[in-house]
N, C-alpha and C. Protein backbone atom coordinates (compact mmCIF):
# COMPACT_ATOMS: atom_id res chain seq x y z
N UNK A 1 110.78 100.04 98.10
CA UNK A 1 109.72 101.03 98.15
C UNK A 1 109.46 101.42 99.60
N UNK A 2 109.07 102.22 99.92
CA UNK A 2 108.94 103.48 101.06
C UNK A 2 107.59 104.15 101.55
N UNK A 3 106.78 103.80 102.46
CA UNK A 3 105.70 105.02 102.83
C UNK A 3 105.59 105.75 103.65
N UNK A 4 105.91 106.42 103.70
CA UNK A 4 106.26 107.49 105.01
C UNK A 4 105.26 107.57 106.10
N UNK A 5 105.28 108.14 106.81
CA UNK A 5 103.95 107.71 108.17
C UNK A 5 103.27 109.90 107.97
N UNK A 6 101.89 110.27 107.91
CA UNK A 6 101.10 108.78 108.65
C UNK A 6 100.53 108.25 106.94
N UNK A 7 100.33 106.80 107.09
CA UNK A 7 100.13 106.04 105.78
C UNK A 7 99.07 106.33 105.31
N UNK A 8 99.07 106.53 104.13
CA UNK A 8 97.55 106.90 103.06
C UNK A 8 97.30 105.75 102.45
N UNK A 9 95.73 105.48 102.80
CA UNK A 9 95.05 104.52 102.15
C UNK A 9 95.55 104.53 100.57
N UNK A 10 95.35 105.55 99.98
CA UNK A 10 95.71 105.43 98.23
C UNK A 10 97.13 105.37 98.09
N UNK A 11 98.26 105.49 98.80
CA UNK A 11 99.46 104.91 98.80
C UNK A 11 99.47 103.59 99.13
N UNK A 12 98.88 103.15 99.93
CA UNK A 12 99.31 102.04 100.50
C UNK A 12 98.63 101.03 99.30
N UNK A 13 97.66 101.45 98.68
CA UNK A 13 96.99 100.63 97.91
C UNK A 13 97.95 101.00 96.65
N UNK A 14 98.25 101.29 96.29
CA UNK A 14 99.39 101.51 94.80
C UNK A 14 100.66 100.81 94.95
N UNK A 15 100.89 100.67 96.26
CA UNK A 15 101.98 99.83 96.36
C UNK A 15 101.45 98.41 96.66
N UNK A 16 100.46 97.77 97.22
CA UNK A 16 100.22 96.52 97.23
C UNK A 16 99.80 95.78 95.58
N UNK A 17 99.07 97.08 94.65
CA UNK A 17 98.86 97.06 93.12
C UNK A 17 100.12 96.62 92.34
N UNK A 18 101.24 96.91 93.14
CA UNK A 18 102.41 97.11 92.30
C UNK A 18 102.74 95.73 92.66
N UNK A 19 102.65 95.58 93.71
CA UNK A 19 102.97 93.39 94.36
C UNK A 19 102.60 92.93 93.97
N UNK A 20 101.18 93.02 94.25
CA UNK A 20 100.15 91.84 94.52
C UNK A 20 99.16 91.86 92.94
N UNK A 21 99.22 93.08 92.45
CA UNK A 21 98.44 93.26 91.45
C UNK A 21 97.13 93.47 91.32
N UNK A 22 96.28 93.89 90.08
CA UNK A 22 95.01 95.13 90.76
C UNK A 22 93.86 94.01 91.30
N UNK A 23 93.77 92.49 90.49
CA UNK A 23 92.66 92.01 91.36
C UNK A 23 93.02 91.91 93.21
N UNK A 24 94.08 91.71 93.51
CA UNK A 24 94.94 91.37 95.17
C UNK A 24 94.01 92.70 95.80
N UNK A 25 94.42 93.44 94.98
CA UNK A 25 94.51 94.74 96.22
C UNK A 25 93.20 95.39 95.79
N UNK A 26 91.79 95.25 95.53
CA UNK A 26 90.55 95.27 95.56
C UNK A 26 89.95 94.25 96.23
N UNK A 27 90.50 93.32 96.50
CA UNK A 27 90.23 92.28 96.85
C UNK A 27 90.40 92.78 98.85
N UNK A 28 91.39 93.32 98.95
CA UNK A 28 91.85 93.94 99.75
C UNK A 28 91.66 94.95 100.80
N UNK A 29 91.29 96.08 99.87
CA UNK A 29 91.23 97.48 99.75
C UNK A 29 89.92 98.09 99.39
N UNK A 30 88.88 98.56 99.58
CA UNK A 30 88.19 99.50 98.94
C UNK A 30 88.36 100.89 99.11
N UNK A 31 88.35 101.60 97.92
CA UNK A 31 88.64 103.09 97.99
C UNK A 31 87.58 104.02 97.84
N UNK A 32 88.15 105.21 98.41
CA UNK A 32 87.30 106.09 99.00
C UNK A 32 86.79 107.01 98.05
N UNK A 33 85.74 107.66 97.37
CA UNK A 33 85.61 108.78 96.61
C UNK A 33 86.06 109.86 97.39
N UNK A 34 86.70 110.57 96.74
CA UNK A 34 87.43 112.08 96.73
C UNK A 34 86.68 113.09 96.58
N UNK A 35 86.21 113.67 97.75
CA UNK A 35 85.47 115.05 97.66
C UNK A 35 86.08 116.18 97.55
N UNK A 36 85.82 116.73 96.31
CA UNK A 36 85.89 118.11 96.12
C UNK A 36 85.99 119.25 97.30
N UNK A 37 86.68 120.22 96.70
CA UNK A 37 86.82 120.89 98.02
C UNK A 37 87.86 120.78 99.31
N UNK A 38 88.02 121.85 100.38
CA UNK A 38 88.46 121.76 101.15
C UNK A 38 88.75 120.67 101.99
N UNK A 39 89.60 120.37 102.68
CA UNK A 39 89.49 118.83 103.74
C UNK A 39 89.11 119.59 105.16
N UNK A 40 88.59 118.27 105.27
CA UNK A 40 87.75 118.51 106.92
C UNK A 40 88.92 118.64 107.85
N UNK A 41 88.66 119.76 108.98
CA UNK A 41 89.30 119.62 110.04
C UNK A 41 89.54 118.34 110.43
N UNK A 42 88.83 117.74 110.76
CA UNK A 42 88.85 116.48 111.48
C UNK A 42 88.52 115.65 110.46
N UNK A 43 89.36 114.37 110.14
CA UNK A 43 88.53 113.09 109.67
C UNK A 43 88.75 111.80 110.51
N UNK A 44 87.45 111.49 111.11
CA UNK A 44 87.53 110.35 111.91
C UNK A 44 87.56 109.09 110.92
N UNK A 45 87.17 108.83 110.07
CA UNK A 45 87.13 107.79 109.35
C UNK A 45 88.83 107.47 108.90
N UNK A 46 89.54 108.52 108.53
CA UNK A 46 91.32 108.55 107.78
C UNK A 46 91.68 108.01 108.86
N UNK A 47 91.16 108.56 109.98
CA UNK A 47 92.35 108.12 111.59
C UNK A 47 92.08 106.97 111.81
N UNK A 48 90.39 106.05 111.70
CA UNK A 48 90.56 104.76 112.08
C UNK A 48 91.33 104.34 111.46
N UNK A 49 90.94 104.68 109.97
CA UNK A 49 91.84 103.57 108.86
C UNK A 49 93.28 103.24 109.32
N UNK A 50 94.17 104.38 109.41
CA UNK A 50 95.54 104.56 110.13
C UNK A 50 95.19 103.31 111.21
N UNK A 51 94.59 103.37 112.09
CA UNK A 51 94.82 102.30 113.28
C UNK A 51 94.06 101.11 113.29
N UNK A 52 93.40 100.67 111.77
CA UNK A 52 92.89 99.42 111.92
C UNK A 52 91.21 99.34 112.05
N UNK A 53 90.96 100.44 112.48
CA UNK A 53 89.64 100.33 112.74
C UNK A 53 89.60 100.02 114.27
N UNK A 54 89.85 100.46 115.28
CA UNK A 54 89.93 100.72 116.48
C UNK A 54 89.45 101.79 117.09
N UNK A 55 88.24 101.46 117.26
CA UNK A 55 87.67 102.50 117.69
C UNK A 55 88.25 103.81 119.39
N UNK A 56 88.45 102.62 120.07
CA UNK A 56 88.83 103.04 121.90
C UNK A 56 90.11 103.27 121.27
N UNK A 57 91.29 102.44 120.59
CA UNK A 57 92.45 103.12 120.54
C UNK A 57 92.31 104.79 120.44
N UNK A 58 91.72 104.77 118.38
CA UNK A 58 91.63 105.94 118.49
C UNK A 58 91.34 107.17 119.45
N UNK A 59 90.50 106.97 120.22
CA UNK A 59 89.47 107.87 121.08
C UNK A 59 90.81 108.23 122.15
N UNK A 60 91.85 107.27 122.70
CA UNK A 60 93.27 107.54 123.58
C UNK A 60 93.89 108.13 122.82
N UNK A 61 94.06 107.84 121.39
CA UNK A 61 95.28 108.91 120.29
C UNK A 61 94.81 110.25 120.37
N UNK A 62 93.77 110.53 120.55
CA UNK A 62 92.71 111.91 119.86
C UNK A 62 93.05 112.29 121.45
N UNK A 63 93.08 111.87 122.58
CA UNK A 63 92.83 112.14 124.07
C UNK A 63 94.38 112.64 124.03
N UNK A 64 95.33 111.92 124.04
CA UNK A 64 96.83 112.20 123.77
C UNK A 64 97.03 112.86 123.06
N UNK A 65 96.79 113.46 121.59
CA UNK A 65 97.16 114.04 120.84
C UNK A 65 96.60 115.60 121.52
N UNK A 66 95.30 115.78 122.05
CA UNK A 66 94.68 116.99 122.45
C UNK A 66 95.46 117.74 123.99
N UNK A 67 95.80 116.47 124.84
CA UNK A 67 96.72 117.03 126.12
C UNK A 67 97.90 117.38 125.95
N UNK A 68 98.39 116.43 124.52
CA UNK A 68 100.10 117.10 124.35
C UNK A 68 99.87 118.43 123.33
N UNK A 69 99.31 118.88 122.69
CA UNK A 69 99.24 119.56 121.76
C UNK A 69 99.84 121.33 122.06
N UNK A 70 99.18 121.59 123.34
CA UNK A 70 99.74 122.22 124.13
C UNK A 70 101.56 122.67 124.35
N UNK A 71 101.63 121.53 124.31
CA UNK A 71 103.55 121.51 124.92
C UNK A 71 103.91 121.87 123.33
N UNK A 72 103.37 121.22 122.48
CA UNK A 72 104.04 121.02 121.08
C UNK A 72 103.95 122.31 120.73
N UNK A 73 102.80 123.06 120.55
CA UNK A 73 102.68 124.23 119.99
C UNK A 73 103.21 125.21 121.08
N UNK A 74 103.58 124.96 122.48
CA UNK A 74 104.55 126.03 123.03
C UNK A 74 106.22 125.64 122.62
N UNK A 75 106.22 124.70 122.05
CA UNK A 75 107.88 124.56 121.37
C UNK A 75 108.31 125.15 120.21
N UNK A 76 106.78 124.87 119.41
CA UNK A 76 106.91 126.19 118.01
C UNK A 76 107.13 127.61 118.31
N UNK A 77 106.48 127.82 119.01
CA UNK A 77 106.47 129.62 119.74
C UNK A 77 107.64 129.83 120.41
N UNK A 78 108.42 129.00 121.26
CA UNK A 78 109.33 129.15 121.61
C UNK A 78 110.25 129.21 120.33
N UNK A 79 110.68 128.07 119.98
CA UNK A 79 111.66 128.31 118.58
C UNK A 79 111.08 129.68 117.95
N UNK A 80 110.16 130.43 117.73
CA UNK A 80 109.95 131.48 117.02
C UNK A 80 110.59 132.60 117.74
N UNK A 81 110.41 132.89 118.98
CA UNK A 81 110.54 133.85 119.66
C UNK A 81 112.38 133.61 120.00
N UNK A 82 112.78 132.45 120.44
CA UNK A 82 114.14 132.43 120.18
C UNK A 82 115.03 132.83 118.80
N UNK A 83 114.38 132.48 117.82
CA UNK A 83 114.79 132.94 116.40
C UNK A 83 115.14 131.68 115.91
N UNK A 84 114.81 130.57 116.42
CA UNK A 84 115.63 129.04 115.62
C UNK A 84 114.98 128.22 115.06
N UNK A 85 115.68 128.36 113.72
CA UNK A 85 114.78 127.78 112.31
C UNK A 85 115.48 126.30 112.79
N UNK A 86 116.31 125.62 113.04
CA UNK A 86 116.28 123.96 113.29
C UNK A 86 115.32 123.69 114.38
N UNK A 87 115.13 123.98 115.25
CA UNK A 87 114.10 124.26 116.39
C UNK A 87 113.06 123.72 115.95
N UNK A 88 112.55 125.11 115.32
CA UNK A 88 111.03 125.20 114.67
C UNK A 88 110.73 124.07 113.54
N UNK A 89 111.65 123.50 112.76
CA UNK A 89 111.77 122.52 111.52
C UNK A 89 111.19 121.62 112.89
N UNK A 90 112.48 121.07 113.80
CA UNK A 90 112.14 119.87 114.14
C UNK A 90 110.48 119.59 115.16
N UNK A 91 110.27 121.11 115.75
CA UNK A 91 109.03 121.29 116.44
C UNK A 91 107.54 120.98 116.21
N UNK A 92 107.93 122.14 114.40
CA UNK A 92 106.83 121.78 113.70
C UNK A 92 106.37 120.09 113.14
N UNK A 93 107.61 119.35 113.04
CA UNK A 93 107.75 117.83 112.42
C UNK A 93 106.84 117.51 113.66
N UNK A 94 107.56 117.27 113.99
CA UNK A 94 107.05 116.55 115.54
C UNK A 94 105.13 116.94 115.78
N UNK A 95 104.56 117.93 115.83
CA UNK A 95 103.28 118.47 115.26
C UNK A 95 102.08 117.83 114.35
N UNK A 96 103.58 117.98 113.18
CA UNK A 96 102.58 117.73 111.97
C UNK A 96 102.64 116.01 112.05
N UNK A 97 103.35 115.24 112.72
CA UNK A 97 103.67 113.48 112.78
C UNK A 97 102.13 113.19 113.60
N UNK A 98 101.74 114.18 114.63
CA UNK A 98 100.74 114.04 115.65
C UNK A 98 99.28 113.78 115.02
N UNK A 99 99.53 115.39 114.37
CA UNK A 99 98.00 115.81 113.86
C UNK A 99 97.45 114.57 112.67
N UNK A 100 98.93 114.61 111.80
CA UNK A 100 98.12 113.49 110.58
C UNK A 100 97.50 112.32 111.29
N UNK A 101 98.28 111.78 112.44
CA UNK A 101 98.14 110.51 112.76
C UNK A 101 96.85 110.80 113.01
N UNK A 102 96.08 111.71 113.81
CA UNK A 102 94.29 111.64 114.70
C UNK A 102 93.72 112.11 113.35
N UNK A 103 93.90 112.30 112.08
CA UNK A 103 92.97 112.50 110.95
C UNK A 103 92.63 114.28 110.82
N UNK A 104 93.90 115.24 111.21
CA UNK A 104 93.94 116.38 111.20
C UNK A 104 94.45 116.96 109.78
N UNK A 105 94.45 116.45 109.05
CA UNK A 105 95.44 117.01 107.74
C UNK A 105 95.44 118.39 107.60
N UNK A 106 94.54 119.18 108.01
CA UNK A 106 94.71 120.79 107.81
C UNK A 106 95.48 121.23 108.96
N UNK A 107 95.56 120.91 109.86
CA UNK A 107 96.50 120.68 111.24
C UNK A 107 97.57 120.53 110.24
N UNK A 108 97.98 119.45 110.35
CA UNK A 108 99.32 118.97 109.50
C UNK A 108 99.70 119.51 108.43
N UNK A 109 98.91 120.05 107.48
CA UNK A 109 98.98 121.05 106.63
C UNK A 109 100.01 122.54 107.12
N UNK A 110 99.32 122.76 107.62
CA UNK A 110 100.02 123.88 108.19
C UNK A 110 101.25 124.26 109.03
N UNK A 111 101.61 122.34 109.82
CA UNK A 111 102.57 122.58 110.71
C UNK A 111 103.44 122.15 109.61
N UNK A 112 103.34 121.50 108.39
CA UNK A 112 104.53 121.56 106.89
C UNK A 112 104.70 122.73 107.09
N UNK A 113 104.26 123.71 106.46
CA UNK A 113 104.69 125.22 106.26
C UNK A 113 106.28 125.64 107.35
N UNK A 114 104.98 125.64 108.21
CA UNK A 114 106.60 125.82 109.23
C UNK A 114 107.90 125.57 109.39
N UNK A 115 107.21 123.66 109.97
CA UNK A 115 108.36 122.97 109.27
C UNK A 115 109.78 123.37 108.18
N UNK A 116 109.16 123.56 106.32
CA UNK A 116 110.17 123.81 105.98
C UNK A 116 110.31 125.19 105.88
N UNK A 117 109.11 126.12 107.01
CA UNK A 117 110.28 127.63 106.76
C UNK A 117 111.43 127.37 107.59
N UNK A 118 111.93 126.61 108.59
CA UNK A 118 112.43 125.93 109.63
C UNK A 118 113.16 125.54 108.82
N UNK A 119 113.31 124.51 107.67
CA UNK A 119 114.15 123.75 107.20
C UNK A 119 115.30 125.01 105.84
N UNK A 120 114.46 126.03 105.66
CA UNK A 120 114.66 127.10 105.05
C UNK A 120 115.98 128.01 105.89
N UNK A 121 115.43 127.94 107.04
CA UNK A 121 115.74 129.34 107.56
C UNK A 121 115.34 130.38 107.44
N UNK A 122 113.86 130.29 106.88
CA UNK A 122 113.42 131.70 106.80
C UNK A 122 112.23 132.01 107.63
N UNK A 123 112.47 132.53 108.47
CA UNK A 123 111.55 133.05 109.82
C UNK A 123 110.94 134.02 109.59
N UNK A 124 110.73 134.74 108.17
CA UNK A 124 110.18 136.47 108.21
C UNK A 124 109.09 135.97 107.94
N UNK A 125 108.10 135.15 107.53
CA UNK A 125 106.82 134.50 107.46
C UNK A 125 106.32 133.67 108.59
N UNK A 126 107.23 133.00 109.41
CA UNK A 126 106.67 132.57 110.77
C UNK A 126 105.94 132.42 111.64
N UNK A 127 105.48 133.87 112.02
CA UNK A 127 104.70 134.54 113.12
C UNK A 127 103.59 134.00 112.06
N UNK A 128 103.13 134.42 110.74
CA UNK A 128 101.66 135.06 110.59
C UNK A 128 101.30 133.67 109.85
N UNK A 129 102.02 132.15 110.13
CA UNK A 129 102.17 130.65 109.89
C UNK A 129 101.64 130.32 111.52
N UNK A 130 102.42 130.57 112.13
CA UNK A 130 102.26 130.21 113.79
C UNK A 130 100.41 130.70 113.85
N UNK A 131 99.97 131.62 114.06
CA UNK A 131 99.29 132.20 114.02
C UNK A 131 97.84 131.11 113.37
N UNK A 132 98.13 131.07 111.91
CA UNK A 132 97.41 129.93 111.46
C UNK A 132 97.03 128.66 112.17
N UNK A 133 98.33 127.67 112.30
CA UNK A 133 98.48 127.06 113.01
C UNK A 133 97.55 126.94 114.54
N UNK A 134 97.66 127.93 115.07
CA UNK A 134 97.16 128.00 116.29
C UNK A 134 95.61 127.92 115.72
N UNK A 135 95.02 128.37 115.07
CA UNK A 135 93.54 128.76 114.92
C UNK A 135 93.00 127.36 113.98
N UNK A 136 94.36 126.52 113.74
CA UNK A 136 93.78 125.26 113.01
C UNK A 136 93.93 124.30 113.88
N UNK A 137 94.73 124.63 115.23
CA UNK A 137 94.72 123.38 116.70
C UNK A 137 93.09 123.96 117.03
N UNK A 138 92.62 125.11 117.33
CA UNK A 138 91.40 125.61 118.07
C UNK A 138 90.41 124.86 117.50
N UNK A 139 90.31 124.94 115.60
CA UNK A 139 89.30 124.58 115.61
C UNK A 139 89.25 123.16 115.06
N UNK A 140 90.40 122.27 114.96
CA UNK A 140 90.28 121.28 115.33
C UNK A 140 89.99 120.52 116.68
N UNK A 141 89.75 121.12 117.76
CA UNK A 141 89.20 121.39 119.19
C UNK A 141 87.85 120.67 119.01
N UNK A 142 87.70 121.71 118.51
CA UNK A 142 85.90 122.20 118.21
C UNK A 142 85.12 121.15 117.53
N UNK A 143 85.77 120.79 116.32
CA UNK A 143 85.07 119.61 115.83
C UNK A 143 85.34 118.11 116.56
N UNK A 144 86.98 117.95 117.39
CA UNK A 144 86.69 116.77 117.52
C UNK A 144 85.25 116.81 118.99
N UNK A 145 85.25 118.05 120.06
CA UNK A 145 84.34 118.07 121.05
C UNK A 145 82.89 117.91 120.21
N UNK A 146 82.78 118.72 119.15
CA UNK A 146 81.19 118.47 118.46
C UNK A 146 81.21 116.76 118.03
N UNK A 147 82.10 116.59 117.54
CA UNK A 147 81.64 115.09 117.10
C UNK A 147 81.73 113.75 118.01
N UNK A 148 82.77 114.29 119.35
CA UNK A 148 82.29 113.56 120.77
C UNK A 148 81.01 113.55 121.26
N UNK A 149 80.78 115.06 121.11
CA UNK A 149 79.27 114.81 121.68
C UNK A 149 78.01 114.77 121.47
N UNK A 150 78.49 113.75 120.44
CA UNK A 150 77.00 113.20 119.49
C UNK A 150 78.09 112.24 118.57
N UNK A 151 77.99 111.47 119.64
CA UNK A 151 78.67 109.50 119.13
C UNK A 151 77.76 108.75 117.93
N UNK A 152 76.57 109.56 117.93
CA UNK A 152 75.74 108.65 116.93
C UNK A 152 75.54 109.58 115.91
N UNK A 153 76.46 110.36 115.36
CA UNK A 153 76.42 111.36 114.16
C UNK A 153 76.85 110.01 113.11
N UNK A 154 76.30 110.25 112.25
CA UNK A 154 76.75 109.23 110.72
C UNK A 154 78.13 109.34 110.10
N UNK A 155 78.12 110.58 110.16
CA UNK A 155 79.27 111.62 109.23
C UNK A 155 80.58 111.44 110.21
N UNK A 156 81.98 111.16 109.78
CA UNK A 156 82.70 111.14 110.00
C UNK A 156 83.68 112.36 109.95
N UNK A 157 83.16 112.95 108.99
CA UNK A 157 84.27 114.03 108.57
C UNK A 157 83.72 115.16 109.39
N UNK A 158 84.15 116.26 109.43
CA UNK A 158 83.88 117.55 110.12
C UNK A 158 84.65 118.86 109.61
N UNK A 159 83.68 119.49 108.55
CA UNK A 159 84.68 120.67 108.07
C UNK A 159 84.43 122.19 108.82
């Protein structure tokens, strides 16, 4: 069995169910209710989980992920403007590996798209994907600076 990165709490718990069996992995695990609706730009709570509950790590992933983000999304634009769908596949990967990891899934959401128009070869949808993309790095910006600056907000998520 297989979990691909970045790891989901409800995967990871279906496969320890499948080992260990359902008292092990409650024992284990508590799961999250599923809210309806859109996903938050930002979820700080998905990203600790990913790293353990580390708070300062996280806060360097989110610091790293925000200074490189830059280079990454000028490699997508580049592959666009060059015309190269392996490019852009491997550009967008590389992106979307980033964003899931800091608790971006609509980030990551979107750099899929690309991704397999990339894995496609089909670039005539690209631009107005790129485009998206860009306005889902901005305002993932926005929420992680709002929820920096106010450390004692309750709420983890940020839509």
């Amino acid at each position: 069995d297989y979990l691909s990165k970045p790891v989901r709490a409800a995967e990871l718990l279906a496969l320890v169910q499948k080992f260990a069996g359902q008292s092990a992995a409650n024992a284990v695990f508590q799961t999250r209710a599923a809210v309806a609706g859109e996903r938050p730009v930002f979820d700080r709570q998905m990203a600790l989980e990913r790293i353990n509950g580390e708070e300062q790590l996280l806060d360097e992933v989110i610091q790293l992920f925000l200074s490189d983000a830059p280079s990454r999304l000028a490699e997508v634009r580049a592959s666009l403007e060059q015309g190269d769908p392996k490019r852009l596949q491997i550009a967008a990967h590389s992106l979307k590996g980033a964003a899931g990891y800091v608790g971006a899934d609509r980030t990551a959401a979107q750099a899929l798209k690309l991704e397999e128009l990339g894995q496609k070869g089909d670039l005539t949808p690209a631009l107005n994907e790129f485009r998206q993309l860009e306005s889902e790095i901005e305002q993932l910006r926005q929420a992680i600076a709002a929820f920096t600056s106010e450390p004692h907000l309750n709420e983890t998520s940020i839509s």
